[in-house]
C-alpha atoms as a PDB file:
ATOM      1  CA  UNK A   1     -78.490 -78.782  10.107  1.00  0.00           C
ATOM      2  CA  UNK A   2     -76.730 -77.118  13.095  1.00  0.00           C
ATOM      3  CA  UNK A   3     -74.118 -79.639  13.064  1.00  0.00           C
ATOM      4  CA  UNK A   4     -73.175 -78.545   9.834  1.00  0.00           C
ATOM      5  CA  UNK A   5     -73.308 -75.132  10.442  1.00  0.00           C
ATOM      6  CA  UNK A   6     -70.869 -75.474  13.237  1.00  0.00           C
ATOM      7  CA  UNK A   7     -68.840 -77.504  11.346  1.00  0.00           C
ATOM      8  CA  UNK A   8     -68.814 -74.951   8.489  1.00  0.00           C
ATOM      9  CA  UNK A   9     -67.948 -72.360  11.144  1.00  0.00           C
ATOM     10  CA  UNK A  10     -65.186 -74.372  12.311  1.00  0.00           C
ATOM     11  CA  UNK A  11     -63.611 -75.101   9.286  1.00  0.00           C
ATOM     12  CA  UNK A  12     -63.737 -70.780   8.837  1.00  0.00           C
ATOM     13  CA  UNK A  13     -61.690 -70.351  11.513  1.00  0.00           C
ATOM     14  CA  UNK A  14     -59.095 -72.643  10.712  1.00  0.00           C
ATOM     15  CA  UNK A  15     -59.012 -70.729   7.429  1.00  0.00           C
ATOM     16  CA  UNK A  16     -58.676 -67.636   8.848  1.00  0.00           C
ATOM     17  CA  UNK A  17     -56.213 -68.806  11.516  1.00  0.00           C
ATOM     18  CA  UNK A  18     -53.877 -69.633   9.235  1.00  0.00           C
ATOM     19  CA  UNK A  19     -54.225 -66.946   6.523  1.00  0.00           C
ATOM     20  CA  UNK A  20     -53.712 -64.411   9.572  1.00  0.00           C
ATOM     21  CA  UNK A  21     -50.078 -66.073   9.778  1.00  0.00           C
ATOM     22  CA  UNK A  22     -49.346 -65.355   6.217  1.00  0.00           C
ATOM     23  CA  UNK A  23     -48.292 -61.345   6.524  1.00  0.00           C
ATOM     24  CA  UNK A  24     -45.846 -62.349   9.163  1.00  0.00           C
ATOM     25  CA  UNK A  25     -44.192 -65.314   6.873  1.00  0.00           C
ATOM     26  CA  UNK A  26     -44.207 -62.637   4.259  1.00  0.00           C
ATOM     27  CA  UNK A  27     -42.211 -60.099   6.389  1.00  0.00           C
ATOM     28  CA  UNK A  28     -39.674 -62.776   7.458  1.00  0.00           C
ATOM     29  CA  UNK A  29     -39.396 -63.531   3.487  1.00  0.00           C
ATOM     30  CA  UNK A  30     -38.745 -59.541   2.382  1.00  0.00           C
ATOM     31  CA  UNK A  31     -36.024 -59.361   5.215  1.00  0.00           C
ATOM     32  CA  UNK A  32     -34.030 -62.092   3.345  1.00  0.00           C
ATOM     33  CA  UNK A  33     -35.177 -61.781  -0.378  1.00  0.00           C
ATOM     34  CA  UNK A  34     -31.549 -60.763  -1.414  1.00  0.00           C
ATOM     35  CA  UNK A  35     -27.916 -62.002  -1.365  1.00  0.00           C
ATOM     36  CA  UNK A  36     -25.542 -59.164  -0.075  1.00  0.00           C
ATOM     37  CA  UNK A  37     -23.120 -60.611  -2.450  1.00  0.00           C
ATOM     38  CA  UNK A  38     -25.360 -60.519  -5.348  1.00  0.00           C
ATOM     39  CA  UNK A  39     -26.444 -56.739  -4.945  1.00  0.00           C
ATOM     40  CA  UNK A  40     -26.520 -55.152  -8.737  1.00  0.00           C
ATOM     41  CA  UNK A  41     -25.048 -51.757  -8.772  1.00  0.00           C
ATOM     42  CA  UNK A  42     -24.252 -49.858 -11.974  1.00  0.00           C
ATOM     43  CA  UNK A  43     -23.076 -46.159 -13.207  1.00  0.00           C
ATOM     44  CA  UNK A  44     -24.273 -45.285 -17.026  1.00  0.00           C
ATOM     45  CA  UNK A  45     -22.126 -42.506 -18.212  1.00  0.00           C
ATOM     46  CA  UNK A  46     -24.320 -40.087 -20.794  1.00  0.00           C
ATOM     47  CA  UNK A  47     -20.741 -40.011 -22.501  1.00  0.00           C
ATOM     48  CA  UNK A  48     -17.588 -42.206 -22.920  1.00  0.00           C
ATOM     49  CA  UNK A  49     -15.832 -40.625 -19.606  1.00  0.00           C
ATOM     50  CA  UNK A  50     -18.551 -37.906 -19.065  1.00  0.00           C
ATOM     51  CA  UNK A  51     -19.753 -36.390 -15.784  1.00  0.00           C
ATOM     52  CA  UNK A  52     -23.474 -36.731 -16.823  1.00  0.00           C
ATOM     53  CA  UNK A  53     -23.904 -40.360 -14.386  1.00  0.00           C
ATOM     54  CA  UNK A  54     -27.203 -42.273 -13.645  1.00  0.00           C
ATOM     55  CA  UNK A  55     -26.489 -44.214 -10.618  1.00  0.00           C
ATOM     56  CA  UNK A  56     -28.531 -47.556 -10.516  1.00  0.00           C
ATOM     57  CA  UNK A  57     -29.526 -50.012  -7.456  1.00  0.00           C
ATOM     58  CA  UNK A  58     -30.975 -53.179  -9.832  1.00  0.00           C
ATOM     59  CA  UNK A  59     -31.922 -55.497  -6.723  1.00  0.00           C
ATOM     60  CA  UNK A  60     -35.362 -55.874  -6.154  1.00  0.00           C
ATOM     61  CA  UNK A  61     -36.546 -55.954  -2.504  1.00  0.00           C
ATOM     62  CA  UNK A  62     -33.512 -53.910  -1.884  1.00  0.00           C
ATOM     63  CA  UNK A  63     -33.741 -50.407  -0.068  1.00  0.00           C
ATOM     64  CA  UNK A  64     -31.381 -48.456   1.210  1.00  0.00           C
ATOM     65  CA  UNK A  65     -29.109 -44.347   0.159  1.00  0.00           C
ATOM     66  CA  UNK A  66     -26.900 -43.748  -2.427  1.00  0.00           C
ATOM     67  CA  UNK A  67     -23.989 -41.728  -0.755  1.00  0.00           C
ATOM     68  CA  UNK A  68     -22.299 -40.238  -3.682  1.00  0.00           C
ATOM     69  CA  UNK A  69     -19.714 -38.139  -2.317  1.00  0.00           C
ATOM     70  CA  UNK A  70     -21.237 -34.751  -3.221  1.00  0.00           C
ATOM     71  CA  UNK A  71     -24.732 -35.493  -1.590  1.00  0.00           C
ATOM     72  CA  UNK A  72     -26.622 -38.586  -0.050  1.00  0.00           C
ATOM     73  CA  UNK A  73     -30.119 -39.717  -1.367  1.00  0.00           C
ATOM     74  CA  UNK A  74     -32.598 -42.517  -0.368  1.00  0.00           C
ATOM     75  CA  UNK A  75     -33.564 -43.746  -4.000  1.00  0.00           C
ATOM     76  CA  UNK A  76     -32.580 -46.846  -5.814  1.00  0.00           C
ATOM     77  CA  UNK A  77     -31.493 -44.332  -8.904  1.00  0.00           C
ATOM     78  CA  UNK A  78     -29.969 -40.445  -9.230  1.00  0.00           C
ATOM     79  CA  UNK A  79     -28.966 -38.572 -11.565  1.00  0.00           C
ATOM     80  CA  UNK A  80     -25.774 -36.695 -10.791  1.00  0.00           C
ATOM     81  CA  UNK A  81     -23.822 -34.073 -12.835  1.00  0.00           C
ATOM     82  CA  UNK A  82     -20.925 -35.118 -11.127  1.00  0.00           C
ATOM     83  CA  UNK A  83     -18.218 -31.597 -10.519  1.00  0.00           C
ATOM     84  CA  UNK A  84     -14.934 -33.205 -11.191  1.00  0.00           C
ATOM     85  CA  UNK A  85     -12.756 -35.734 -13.084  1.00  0.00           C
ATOM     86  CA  UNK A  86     -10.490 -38.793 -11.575  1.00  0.00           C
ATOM     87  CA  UNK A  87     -11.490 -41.966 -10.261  1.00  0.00           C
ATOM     88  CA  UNK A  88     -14.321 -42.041  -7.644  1.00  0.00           C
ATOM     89  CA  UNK A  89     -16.576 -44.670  -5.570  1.00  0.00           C
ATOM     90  CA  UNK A  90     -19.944 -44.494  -4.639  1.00  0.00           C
ATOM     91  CA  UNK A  91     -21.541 -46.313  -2.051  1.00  0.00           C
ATOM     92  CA  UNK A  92     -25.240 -47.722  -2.080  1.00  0.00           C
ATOM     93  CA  UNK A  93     -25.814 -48.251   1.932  1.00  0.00           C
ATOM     94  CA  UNK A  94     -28.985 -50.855   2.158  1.00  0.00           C
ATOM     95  CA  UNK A  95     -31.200 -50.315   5.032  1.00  0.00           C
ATOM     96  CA  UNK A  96     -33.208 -53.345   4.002  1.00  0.00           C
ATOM     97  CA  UNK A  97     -32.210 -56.140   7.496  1.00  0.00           C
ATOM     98  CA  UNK A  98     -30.719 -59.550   6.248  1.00  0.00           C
ATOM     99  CA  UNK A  99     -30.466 -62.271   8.702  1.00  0.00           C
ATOM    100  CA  UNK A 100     -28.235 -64.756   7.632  1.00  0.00           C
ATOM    101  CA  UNK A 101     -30.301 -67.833   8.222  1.00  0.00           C
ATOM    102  CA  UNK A 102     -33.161 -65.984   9.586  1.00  0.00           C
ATOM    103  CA  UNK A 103     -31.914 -65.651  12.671  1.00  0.00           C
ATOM    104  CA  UNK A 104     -32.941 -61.964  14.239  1.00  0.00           C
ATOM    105  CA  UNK A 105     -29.898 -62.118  16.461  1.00  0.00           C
ATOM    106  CA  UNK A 106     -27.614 -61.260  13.385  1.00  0.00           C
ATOM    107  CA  UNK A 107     -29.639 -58.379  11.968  1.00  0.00           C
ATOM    108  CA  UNK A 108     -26.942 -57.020   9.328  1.00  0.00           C
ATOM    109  CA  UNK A 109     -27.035 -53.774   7.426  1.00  0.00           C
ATOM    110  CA  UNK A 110     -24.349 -53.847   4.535  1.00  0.00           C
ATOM    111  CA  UNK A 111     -22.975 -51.783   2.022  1.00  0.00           C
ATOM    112  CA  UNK A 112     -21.468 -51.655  -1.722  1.00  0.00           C
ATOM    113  CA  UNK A 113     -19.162 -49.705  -3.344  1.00  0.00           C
ATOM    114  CA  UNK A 114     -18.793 -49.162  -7.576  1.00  0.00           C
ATOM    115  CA  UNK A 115     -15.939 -46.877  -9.140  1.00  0.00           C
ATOM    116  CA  UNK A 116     -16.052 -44.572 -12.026  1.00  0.00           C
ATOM    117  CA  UNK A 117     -13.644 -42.747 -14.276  1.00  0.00           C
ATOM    118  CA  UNK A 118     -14.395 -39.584 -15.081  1.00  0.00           C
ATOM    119  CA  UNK A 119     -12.199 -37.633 -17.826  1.00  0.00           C
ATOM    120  CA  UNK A 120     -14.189 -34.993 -18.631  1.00  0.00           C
ATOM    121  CA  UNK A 121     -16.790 -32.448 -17.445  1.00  0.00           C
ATOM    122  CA  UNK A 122     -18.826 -32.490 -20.835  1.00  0.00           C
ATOM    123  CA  UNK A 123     -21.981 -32.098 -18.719  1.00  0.00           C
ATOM    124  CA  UNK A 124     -22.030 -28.147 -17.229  1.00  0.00           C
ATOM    125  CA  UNK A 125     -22.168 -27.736 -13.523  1.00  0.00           C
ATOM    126  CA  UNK A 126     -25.226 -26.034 -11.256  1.00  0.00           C
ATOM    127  CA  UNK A 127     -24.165 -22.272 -11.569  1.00  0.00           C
ATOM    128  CA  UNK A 128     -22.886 -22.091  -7.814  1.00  0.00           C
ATOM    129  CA  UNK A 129     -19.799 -24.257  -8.968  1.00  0.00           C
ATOM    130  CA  UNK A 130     -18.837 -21.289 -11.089  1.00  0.00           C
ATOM    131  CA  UNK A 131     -19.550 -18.723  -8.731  1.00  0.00           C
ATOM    132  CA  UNK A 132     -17.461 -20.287  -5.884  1.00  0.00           C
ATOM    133  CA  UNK A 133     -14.977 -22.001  -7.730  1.00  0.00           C
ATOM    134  CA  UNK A 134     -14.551 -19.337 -10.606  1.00  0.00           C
ATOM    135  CA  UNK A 135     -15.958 -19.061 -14.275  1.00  0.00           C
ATOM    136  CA  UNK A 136     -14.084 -21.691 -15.664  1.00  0.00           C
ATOM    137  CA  UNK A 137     -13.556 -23.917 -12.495  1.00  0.00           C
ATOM    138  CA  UNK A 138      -9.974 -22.902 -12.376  1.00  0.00           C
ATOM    139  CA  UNK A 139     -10.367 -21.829  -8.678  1.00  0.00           C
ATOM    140  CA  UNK A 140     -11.092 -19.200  -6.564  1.00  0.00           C
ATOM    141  CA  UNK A 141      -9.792 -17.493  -3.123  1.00  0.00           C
ATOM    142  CA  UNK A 142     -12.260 -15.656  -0.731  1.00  0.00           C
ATOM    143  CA  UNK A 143     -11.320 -13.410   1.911  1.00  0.00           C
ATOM    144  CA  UNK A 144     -13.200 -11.158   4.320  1.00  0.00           C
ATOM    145  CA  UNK A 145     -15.043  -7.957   3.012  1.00  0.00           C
ATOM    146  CA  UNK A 146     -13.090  -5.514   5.261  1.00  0.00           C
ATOM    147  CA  UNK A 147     -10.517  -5.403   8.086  1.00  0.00           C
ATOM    148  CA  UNK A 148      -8.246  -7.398   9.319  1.00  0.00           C
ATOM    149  CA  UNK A 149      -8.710  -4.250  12.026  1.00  0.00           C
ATOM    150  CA  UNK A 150     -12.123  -2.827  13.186  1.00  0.00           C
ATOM    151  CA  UNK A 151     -13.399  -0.854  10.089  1.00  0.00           C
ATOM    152  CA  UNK A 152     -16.979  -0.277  11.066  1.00  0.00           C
ATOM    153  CA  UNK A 153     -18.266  -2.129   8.306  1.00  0.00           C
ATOM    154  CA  UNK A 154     -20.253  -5.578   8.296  1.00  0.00           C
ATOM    155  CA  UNK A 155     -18.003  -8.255   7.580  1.00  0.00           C
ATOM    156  CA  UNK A 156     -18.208 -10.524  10.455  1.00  0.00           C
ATOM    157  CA  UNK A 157     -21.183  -9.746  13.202  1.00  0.00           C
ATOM    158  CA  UNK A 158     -23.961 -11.395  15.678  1.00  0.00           C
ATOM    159  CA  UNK A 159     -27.291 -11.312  13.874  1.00  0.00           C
ATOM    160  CA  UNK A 160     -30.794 -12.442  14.956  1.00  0.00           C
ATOM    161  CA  UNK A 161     -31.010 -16.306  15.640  1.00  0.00           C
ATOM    162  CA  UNK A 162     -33.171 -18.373  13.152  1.00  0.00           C
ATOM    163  CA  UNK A 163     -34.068 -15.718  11.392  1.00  0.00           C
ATOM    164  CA  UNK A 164     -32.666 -15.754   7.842  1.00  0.00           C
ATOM    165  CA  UNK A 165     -34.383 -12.774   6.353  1.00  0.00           C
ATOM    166  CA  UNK A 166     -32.410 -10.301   9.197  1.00  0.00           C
ATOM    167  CA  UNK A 167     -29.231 -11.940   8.386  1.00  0.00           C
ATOM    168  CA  UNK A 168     -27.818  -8.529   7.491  1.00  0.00           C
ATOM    169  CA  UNK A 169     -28.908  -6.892  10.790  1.00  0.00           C
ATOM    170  CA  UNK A 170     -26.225  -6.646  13.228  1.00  0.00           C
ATOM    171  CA  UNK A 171     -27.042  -7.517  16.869  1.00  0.00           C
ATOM    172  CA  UNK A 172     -23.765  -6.566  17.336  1.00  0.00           C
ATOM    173  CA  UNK A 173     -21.239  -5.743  14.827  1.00  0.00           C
ATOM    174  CA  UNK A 174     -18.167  -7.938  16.272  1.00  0.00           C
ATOM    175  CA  UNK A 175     -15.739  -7.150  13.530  1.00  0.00           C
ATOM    176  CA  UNK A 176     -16.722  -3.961  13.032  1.00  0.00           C
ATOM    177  CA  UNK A 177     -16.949  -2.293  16.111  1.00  0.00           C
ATOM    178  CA  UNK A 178     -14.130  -3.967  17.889  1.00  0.00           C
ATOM    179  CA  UNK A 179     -13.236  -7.583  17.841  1.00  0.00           C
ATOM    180  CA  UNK A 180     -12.383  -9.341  14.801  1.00  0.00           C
ATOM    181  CA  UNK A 181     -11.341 -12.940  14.910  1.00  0.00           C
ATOM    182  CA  UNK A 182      -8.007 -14.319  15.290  1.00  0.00           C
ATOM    183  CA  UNK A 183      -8.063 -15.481  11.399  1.00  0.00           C
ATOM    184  CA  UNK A 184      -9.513 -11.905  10.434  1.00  0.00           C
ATOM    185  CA  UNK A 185      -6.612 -11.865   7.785  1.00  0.00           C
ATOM    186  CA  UNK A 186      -6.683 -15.328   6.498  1.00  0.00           C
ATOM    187  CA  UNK A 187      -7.625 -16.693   3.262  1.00  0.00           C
ATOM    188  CA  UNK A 188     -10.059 -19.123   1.961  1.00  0.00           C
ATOM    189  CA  UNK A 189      -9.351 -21.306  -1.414  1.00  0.00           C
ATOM    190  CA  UNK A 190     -11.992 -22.954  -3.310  1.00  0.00           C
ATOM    191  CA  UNK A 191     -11.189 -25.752  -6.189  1.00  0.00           C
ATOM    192  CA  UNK A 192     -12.036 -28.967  -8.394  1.00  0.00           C
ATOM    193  CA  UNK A 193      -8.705 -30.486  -8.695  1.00  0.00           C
ATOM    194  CA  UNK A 194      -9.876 -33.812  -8.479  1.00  0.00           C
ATOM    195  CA  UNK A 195     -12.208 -33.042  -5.856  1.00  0.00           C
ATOM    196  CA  UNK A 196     -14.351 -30.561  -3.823  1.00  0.00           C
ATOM    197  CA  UNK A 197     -11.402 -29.386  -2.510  1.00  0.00           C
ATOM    198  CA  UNK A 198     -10.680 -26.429   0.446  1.00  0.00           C
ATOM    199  CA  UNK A 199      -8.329 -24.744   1.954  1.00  0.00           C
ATOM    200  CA  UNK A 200      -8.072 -22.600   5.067  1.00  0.00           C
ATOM    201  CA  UNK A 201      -5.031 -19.967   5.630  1.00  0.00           C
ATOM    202  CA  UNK A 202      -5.296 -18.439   8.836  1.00  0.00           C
ATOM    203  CA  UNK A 203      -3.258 -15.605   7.874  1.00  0.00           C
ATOM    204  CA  UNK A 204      -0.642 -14.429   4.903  1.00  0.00           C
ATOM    205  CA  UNK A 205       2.121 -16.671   5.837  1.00  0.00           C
ATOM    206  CA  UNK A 206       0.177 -19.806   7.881  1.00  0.00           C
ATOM    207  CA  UNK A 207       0.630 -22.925   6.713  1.00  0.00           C
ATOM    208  CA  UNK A 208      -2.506 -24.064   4.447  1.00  0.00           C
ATOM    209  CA  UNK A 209      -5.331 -26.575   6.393  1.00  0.00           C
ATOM    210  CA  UNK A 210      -6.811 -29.106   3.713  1.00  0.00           C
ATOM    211  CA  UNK A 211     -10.118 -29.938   3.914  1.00  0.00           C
ATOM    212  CA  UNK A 212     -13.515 -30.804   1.400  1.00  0.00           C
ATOM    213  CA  UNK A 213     -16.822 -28.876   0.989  1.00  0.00           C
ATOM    214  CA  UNK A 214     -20.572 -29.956   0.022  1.00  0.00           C
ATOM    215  CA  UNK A 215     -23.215 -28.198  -1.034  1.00  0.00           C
ATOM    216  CA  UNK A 216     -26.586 -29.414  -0.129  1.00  0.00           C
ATOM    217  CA  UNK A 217     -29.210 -30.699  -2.869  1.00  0.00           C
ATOM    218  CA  UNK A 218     -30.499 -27.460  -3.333  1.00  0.00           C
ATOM    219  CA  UNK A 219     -27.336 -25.182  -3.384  1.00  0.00           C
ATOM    220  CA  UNK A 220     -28.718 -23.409  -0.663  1.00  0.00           C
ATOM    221  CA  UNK A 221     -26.251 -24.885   2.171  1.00  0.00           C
ATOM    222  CA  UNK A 222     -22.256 -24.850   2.429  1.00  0.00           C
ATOM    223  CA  UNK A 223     -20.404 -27.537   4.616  1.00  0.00           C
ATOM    224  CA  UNK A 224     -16.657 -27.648   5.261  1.00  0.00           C
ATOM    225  CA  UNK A 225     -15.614 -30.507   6.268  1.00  0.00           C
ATOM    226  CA  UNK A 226     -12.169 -32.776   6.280  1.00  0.00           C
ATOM    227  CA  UNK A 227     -10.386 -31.355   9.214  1.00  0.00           C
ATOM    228  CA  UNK A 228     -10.308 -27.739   7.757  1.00  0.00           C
ATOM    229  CA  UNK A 229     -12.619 -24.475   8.850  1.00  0.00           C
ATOM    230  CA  UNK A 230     -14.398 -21.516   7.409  1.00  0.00           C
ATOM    231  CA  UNK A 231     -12.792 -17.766   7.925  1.00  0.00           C
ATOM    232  CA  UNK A 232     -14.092 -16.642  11.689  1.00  0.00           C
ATOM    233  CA  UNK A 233     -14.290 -20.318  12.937  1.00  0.00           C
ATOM    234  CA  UNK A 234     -14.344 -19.289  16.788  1.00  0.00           C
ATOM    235  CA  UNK A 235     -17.721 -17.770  16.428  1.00  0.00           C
ATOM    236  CA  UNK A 236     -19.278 -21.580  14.157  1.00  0.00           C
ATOM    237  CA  UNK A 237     -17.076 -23.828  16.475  1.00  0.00           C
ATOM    238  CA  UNK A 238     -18.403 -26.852  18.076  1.00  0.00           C
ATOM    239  CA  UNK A 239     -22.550 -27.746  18.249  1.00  0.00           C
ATOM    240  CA  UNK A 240     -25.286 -26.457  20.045  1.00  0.00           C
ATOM    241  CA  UNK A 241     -29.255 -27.742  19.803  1.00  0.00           C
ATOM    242  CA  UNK A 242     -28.192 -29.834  17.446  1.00  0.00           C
ATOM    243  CA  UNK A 243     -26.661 -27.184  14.854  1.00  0.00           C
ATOM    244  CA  UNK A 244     -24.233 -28.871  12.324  1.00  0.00           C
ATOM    245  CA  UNK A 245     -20.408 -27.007  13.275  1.00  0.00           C
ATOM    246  CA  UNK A 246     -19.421 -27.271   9.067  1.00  0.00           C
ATOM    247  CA  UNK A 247     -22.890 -26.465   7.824  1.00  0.00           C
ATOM    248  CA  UNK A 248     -23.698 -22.685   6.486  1.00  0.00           C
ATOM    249  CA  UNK A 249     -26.994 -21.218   4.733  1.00  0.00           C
ATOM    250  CA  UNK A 250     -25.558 -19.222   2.296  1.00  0.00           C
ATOM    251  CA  UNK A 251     -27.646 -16.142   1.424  1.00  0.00           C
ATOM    252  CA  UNK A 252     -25.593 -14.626  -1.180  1.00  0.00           C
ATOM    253  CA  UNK A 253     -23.700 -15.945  -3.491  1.00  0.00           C
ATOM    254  CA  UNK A 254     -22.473 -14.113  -6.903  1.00  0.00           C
ATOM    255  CA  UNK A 255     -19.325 -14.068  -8.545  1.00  0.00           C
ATOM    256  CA  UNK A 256     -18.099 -10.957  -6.324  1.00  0.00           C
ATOM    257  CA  UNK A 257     -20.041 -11.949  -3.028  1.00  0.00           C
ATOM    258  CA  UNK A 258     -20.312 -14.642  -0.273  1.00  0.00           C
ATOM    259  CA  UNK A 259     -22.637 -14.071   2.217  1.00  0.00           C
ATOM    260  CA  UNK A 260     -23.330 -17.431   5.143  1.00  0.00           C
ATOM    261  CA  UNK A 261     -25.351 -17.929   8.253  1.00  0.00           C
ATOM    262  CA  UNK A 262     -25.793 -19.848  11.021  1.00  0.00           C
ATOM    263  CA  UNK A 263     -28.980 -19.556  12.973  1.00  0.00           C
ATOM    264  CA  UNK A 264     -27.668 -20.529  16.140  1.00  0.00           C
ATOM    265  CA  UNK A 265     -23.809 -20.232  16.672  1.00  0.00           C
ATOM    266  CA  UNK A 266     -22.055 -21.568  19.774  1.00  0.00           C
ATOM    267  CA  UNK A 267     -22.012 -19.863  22.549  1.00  0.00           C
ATOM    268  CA  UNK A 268     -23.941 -17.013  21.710  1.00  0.00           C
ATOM    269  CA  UNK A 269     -27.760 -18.306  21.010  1.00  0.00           C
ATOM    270  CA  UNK A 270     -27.459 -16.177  18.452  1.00  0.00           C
ATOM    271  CA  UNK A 271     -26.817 -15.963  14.543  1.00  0.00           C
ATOM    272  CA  UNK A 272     -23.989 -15.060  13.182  1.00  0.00           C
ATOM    273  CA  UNK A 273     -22.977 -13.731   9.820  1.00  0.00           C
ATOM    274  CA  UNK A 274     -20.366 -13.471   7.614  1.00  0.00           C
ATOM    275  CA  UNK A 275     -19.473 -11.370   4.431  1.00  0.00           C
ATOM    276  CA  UNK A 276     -16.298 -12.601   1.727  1.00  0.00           C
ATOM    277  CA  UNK A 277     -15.266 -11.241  -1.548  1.00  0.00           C
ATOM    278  CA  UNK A 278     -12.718 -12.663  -3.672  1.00  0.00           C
ATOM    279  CA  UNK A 279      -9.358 -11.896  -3.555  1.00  0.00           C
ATOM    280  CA  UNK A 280      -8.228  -9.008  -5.210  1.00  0.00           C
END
């Protein structure tokens, strides 16, 4: 009898010797479950040419972010109302490892691109397009709500860092007071011609800087971007603790008013505010 229990209890360990392995062989497996070449990406239209896209990953055991030009999302499908016609290519950037021939030492992370033709915006835009960009996207210019001299109005000041809700109260009232910036009585231009596109004037006759600007997912954040600047640059330039030098909360925004902040603008360790109304 106690031979065969210890043979019994030998056999058990065998079994779970070797089960134990499984999770590991497993693991292995899901890093290589896919061919980069045979990724399955796909854009379905709601219309014939329509802005209205559903943006589909089809690989399973893939994961990875779309990156679709206006916004990046980790999900293997989005829904986009996409802001603008032309021809356009998203990227799906897997973050799943393949090691071609199981060999760790050539850990890859790839990527794949699809185009789409857009000809028409038959799909209405989140309402901050229209308040930016102008009631029927036709464009829009925004310049600062006083100056170019020192007015003594709030237009472009130091305000309380991190603290969104005091936005409006003026450490110290920069443009107002004394010291507007260089660009003071420049011009920003907002438009969809075939992208999110900007442009910065740093005064009435300067030659125009071309750049791009995102909103965040929940229109609550503005980033230029592309080489160009916002209006009063010299008080957002650069990064500090980690604060993005393109990226504004914007606390205002109607069809007569812009209002951004940065918690924490270089140089200062303070926020910083600014105040734009379009051009007359």
């Amino acid at each position: 009898m106690k031979l065969k229990n210890i043979a019994a209890t030998f056999l058990m360990a065998i079994v779970l010797m070797f089960s134990s392995c499984d999770p590991i062989e497993d693991r292995d497996m899901l890093a290589n479950s896919f061919d980069p070449e045979n990724i399955e990406l796909e854009v379905v239209q709601s219309t014939s040419g329509g802005n209205g896209l559903s943006l589909r990953m089809n690989t399973e055991g893939v994961t990875g972010y779309w990156d679709y030009i206006i916004n990046k999302t980790s999900s293997d499908r989005v829904e986009v109302i996409f802001p603008f016609t032309g021809t356009h290519t998203f990227t799906y950037h897997v973050t799943t490892p393949y090691m071609p021939n199981n060999d760790p030492g050539t850990t890859e992370f790839i990527e794949k691109e699809i185009s789409v033709d857009i000809t028409q915006l038959d799909q209405p835009l989140p309402d901050a397009y229209y308040k930016l960009i102008g009631e029927n996207l036709e464009g829009k210019t925004w310049v600062f709500d006083g100056g170019p001299e020192p007015d003594g109005r709030l237009w472009y000041f130091m305000s309380e860092n991190d603290k969104p809700e005091a936005h409006m109260n003026p450490w110290w009232n920069a443009a107002g007071d004394c010291c507007p910036p260089p660009d003071a009585a420049g011009r920003m231009v907002f438009d969809l011609a075939g992208g999110a596109n900007y442009t910065y004037y740093s005064g009435p006759d300067a030659e125009p800087v071309h750049g791009n600007f995102v909103f965040n997912a929940d229109y609550t954040a503005l980033t230029i971007a592309g080489g160009a600047k916002i209006l009063g640059h010299i008080a957002q330039d650069g990064k500090q603790n980690g604060t993005d030098d393109g990226k504004l909360q914007i606390m205002t925004l109607t069809e007569d008013k812009l209002v951004l902040y940065n918690p924490l603008s270089k140089g200062y360790n303070t926020g910083w505010t600014w105040v734009f109304v379009p051009a007359e």
